[in-house]
N, C-alpha and C. Protein backbone atom coordinates (compact mmCIF):
# COMPACT_ATOMS: atom_id res chain seq x y z
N UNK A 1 -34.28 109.81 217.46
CA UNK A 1 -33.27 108.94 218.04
C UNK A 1 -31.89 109.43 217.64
N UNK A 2 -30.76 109.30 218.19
CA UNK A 2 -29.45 109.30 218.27
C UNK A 2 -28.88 108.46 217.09
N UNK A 3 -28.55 109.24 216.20
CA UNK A 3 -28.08 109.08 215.03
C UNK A 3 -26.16 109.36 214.77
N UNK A 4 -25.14 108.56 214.63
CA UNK A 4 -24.22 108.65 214.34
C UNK A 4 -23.75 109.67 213.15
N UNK A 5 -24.50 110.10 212.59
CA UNK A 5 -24.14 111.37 211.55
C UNK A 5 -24.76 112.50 212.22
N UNK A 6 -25.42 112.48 213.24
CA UNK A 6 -25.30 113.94 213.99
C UNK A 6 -24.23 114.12 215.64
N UNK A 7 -23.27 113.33 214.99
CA UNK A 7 -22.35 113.88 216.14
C UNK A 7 -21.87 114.96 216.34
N UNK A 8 -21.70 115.57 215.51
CA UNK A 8 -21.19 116.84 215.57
C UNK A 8 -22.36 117.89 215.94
N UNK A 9 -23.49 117.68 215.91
CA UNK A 9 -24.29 118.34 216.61
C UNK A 9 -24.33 117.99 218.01
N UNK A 10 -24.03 116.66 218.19
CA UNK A 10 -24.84 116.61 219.95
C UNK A 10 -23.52 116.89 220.42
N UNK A 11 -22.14 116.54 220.10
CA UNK A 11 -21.24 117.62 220.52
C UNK A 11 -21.32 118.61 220.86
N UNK A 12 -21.47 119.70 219.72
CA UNK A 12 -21.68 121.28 219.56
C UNK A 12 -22.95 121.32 220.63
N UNK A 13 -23.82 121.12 220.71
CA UNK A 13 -25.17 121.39 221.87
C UNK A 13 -24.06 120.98 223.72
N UNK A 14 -23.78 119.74 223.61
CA UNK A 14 -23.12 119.43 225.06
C UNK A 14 -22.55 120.84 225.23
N UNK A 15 -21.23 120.90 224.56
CA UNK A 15 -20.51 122.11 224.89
C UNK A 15 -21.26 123.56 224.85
N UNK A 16 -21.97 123.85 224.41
CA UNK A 16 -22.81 125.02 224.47
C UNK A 16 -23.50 124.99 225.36
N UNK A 17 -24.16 124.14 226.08
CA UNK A 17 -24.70 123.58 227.27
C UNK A 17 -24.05 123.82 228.55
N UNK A 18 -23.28 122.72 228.31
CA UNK A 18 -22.51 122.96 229.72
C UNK A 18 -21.15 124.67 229.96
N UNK A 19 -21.00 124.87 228.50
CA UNK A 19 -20.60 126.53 228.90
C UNK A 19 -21.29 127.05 229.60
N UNK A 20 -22.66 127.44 229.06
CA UNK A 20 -23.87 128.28 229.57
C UNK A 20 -23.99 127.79 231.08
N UNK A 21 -23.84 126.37 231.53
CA UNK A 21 -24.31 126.31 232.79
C UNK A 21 -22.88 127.01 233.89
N UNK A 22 -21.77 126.52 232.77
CA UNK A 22 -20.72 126.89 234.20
C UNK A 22 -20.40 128.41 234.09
N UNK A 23 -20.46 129.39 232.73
CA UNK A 23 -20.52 130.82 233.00
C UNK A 23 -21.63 130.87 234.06
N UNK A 24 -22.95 130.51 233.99
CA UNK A 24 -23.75 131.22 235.03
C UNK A 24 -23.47 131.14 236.12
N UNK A 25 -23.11 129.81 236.89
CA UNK A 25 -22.56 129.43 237.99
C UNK A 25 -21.53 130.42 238.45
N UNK A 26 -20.54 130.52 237.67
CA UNK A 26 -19.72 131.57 237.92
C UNK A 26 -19.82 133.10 238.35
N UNK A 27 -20.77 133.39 237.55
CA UNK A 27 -21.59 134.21 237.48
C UNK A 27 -22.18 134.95 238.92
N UNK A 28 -23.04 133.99 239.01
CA UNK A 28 -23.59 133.91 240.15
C UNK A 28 -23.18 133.75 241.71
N UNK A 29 -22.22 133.07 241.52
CA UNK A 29 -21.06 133.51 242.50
C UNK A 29 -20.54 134.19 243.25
N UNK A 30 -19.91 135.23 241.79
CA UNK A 30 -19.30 136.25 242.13
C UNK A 30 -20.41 137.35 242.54
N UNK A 31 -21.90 137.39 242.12
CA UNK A 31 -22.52 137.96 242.72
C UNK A 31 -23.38 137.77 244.14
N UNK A 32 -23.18 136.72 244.22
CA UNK A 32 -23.31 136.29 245.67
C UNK A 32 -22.39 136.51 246.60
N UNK A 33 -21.10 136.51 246.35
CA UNK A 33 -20.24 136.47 247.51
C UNK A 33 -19.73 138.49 247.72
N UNK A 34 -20.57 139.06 246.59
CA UNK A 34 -20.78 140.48 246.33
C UNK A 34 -19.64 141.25 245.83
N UNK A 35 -18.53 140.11 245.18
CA UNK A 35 -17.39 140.35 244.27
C UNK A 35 -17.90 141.60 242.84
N UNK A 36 -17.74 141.95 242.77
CA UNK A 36 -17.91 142.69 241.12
C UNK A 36 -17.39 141.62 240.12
N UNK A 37 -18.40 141.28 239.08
CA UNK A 37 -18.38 140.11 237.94
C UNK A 37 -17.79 141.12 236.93
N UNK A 38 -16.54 140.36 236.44
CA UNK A 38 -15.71 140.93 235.60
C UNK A 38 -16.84 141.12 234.09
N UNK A 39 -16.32 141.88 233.26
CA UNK A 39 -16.96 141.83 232.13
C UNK A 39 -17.07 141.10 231.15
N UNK A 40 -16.31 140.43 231.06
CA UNK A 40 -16.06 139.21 230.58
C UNK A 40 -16.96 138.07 230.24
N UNK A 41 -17.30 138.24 231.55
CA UNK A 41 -18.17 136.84 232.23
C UNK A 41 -19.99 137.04 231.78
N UNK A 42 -19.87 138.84 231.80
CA UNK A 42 -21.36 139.18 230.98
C UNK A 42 -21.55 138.93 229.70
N UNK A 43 -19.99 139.23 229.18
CA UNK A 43 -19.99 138.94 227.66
C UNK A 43 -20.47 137.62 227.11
N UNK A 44 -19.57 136.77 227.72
CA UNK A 44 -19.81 135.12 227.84
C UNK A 44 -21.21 134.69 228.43
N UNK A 45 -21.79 135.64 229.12
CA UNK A 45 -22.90 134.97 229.64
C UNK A 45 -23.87 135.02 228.50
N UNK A 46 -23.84 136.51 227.93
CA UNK A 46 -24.87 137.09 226.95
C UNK A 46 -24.82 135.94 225.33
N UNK A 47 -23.78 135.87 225.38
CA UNK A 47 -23.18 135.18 223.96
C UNK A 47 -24.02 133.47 224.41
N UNK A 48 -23.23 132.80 225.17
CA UNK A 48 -24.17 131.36 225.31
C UNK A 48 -25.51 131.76 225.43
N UNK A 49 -25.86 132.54 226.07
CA UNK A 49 -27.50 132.28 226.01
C UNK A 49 -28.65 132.66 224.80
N UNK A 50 -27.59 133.02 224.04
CA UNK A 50 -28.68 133.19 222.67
C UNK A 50 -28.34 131.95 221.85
N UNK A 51 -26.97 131.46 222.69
CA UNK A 51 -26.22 130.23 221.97
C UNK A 51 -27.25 128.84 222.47
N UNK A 52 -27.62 129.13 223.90
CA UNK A 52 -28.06 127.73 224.77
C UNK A 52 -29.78 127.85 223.99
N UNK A 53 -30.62 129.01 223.21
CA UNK A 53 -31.38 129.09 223.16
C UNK A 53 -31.92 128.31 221.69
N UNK A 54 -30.72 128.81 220.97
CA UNK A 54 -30.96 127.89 219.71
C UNK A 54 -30.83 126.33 219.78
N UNK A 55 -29.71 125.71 221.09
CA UNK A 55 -29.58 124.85 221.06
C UNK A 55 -30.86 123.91 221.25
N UNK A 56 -31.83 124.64 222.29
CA UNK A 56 -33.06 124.17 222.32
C UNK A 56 -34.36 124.18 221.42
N UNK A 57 -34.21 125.31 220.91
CA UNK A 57 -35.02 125.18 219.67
C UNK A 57 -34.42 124.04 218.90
N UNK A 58 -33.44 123.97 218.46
CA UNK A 58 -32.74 122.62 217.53
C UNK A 58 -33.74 121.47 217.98
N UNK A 59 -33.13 120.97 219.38
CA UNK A 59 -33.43 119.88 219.62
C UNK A 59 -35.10 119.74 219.84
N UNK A 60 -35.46 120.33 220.30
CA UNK A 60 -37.02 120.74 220.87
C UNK A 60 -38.31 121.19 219.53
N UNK A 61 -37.97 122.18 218.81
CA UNK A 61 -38.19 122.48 217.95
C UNK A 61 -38.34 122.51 216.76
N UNK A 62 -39.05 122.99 215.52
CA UNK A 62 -39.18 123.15 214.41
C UNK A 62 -37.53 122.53 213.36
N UNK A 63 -36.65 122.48 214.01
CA UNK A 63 -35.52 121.98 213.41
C UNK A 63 -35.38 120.90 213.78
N UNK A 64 -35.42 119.90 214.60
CA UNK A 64 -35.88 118.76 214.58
C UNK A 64 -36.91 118.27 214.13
N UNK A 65 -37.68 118.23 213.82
CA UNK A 65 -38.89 117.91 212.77
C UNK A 65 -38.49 118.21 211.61
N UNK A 66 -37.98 119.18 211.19
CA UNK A 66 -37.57 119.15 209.67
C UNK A 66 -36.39 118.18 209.24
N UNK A 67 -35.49 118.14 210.52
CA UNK A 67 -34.43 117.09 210.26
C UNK A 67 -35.08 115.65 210.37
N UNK A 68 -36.26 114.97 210.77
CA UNK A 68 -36.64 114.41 210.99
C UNK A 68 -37.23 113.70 209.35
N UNK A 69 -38.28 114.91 209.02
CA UNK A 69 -38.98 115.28 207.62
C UNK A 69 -37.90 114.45 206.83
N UNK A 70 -36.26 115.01 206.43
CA UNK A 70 -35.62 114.99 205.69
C UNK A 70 -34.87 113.63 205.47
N UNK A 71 -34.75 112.49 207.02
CA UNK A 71 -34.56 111.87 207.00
C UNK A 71 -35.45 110.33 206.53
N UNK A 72 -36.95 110.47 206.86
CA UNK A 72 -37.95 110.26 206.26
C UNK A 72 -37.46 110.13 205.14
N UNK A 73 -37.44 111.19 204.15
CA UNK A 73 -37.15 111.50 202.75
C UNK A 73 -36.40 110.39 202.19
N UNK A 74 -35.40 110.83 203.07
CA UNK A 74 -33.83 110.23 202.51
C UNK A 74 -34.08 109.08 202.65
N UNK A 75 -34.74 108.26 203.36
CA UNK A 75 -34.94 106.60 203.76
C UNK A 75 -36.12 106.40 202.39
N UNK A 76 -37.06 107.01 202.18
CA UNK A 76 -37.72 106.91 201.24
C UNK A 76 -37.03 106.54 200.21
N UNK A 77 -36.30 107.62 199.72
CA UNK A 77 -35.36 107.85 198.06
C UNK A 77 -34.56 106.37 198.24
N UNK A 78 -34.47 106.01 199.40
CA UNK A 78 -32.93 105.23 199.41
C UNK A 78 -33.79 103.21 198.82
N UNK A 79 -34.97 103.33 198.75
CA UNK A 79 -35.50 102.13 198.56
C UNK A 79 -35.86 102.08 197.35
């Protein structure tokens, strides 16, 4: 569940998110309309998507369960 001390994560994921979707869009575009895609835009593409990939492992993945684990914990200790 949506926890107020991970804002700064579901921040950081939105924006990494929606970068990744609007470089590709862009992206894709310019190769559709058979423009040459500046380099730039590969750079940025390459960079979010190892970026959009962790974001899913986070949420999806082995790092959510451990953040999960930890919070468990912490509710434990706290009684």
């Amino acid at each position: 569940m949506f926890d107020l001390a991970n804002w700064g994560r579901v921040l950081t994921s939105i924006i990494v998110v929606s970068g990744f979707i609007t470089i590709t869009l862009l992206y894709m575009t310019q190769k559709l309309n058979g423009n040459a895609v500046p380099e730039i835009l590969s750079i940025l593409l390459g960079a979010l998507a190892s970026n959009f990939t962790s974001v899913v492992q986070y949420w999806i993945g082995s790092s959510s369960g451990s953040s999960t684990k930890d919070n468990t914990i912490q509710n434990l200790a706290a009684k």
